[in-house]
N, C-alpha and C. Protein backbone atom coordinates (compact mmCIF):
# COMPACT_ATOMS: atom_id res chain seq x y z
N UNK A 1 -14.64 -3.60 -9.44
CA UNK A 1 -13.37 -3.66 -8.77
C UNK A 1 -12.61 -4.91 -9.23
N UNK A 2 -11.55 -4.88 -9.89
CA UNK A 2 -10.77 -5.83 -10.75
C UNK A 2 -10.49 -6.65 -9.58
N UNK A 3 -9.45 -5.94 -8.25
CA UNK A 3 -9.17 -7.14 -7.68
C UNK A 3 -9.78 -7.50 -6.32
N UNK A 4 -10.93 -7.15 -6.27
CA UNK A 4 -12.09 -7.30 -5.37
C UNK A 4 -11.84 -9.32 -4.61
N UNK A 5 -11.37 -9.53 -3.76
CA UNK A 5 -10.85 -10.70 -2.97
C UNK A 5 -9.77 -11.64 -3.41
N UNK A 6 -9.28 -10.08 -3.61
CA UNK A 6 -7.53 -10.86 -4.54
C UNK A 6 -6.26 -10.34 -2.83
N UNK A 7 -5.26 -10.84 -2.78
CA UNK A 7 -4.61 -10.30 -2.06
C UNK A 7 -3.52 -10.32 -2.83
N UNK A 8 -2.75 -8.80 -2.24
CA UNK A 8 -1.67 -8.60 -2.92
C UNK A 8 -0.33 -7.98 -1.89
N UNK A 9 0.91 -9.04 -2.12
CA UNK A 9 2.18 -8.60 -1.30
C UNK A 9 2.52 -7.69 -2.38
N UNK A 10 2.87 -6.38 -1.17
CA UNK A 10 3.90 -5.24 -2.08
C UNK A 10 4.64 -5.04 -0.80
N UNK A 11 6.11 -5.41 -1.78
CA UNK A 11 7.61 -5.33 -1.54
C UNK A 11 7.91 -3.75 -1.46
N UNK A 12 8.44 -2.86 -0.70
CA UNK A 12 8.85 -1.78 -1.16
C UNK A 12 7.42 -0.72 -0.54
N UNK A 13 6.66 -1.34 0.35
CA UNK A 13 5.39 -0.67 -0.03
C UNK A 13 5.51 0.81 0.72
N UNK A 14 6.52 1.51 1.33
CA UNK A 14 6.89 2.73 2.00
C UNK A 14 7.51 3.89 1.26
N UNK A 15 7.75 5.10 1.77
CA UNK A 15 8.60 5.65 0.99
C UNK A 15 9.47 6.50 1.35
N UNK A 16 10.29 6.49 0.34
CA UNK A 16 11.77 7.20 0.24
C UNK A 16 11.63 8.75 0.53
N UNK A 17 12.59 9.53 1.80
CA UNK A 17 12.00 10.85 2.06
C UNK A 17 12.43 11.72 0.77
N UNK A 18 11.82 12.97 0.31
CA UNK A 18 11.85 13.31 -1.08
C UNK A 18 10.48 13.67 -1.82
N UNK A 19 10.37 14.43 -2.63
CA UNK A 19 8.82 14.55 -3.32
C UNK A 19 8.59 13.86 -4.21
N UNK A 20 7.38 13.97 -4.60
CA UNK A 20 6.85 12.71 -4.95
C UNK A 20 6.39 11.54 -4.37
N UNK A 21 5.65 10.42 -5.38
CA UNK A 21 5.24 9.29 -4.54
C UNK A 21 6.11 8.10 -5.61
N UNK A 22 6.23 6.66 -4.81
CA UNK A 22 7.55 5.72 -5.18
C UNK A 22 6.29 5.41 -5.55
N UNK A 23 7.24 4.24 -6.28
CA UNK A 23 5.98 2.71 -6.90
C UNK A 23 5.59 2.08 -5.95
N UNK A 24 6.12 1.68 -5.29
CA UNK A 24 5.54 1.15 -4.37
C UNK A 24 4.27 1.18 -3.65
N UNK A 25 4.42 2.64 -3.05
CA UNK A 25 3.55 4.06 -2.35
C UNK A 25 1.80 3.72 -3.25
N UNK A 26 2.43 3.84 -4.70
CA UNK A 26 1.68 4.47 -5.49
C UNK A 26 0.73 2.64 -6.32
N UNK A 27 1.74 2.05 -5.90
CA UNK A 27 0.77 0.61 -6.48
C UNK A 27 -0.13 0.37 -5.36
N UNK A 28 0.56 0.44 -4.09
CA UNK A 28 -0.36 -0.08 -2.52
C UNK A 28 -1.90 0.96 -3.13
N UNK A 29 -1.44 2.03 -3.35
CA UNK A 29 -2.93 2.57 -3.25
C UNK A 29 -3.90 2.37 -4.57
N UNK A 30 -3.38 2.33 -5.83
CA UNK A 30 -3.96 1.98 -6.72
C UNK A 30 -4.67 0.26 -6.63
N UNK A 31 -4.08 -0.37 -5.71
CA UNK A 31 -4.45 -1.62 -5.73
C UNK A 31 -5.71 -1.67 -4.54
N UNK A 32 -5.58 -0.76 -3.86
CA UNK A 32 -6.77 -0.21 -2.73
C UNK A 32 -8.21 -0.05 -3.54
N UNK A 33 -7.71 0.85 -3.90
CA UNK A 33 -8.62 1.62 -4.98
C UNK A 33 -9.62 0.39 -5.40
N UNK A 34 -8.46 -0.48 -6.49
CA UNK A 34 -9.35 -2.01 -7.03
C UNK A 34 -9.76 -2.99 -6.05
N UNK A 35 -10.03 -2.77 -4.35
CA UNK A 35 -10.56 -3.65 -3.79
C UNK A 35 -9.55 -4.99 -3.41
N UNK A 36 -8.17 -5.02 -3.26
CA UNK A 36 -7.45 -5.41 -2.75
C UNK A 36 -7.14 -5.29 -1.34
N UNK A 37 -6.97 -6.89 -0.72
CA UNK A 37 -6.58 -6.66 0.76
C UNK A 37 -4.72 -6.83 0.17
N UNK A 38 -4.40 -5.81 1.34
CA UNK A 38 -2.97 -5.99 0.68
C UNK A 38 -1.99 -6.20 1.73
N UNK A 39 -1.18 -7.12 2.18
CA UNK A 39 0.34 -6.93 3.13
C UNK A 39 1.59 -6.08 2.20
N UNK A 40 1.83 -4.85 2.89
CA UNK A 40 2.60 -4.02 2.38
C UNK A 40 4.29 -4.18 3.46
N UNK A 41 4.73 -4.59 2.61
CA UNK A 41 5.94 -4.82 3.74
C UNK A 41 7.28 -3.63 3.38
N UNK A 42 7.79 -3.51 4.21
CA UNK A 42 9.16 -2.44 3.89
C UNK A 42 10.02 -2.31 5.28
N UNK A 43 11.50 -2.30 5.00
CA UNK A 43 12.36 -1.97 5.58
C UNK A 43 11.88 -1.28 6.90
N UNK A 44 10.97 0.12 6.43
CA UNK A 44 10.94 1.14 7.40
C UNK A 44 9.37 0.89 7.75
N UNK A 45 9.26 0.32 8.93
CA UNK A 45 7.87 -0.33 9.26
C UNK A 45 6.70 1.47 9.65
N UNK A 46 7.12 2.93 10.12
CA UNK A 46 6.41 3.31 9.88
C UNK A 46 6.58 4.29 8.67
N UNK A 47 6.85 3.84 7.90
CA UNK A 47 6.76 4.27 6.62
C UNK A 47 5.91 3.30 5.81
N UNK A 48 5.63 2.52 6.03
CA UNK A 48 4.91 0.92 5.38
C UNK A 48 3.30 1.74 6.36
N UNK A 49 3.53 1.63 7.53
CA UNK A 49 2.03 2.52 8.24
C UNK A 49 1.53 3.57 7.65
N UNK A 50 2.47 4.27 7.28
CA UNK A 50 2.20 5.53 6.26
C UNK A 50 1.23 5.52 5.33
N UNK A 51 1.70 4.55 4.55
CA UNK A 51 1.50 3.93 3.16
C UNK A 51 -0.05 3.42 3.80
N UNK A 52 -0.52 2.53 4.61
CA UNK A 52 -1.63 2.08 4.96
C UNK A 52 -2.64 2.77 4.85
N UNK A 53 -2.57 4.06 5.53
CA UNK A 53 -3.00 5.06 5.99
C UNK A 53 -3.74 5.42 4.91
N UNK A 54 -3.34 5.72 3.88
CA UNK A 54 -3.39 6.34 2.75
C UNK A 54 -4.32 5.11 1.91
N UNK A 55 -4.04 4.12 1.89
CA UNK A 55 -4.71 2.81 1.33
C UNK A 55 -6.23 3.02 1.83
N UNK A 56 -6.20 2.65 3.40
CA UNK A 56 -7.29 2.20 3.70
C UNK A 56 -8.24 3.77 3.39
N UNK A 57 -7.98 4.96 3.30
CA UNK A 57 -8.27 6.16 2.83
C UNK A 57 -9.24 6.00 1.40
N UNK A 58 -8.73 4.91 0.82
CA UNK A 58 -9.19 4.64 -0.69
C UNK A 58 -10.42 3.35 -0.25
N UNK A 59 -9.93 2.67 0.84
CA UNK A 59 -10.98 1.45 0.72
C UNK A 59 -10.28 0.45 1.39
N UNK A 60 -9.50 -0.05 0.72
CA UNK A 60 -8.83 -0.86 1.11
C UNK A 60 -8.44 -1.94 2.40
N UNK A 61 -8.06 -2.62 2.45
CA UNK A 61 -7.78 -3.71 4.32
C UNK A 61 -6.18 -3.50 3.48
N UNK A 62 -5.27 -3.54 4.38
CA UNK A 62 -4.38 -3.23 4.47
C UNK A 62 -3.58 -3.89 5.80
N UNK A 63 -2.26 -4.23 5.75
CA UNK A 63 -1.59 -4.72 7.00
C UNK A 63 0.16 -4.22 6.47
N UNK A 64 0.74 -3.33 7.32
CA UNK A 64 2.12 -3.38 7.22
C UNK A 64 3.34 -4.02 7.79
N UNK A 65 4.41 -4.65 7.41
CA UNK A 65 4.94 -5.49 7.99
C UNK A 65 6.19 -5.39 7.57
């Protein structure tokens, strides 16, 4: 796990209604994946919960804000 006791802020970390997944969406969880605790912050706080959801799904510690 690359970032195994790394923490990482993602800006943007919610998403836009529409198909598909944003960068944002899609880094929070890839960065899960690598063992990242992450603060995911966004405009739309349960859309940032969303996004968690889906993180901690992979592994991840996760906090939205």
């Amino acid at each position: 796990m690359r970032l195994e006791e790394k923490v990482a802020i993602i800006v943007g970390a919610g998403q836009s209604p529409g198909e598909g997944i944003g960068n944002g969406r899609a880094t929070a969880i890839r960065f899960a994946r690598e063992g990242a605790r992450i603060l995911a912050v966004d405009r739309d706080i349960e859309s940032a919960r969303d996004t968690a959801a889906l993180a901690i799904e992979e592994g991840g510690e996760f906090l939205a804000f």
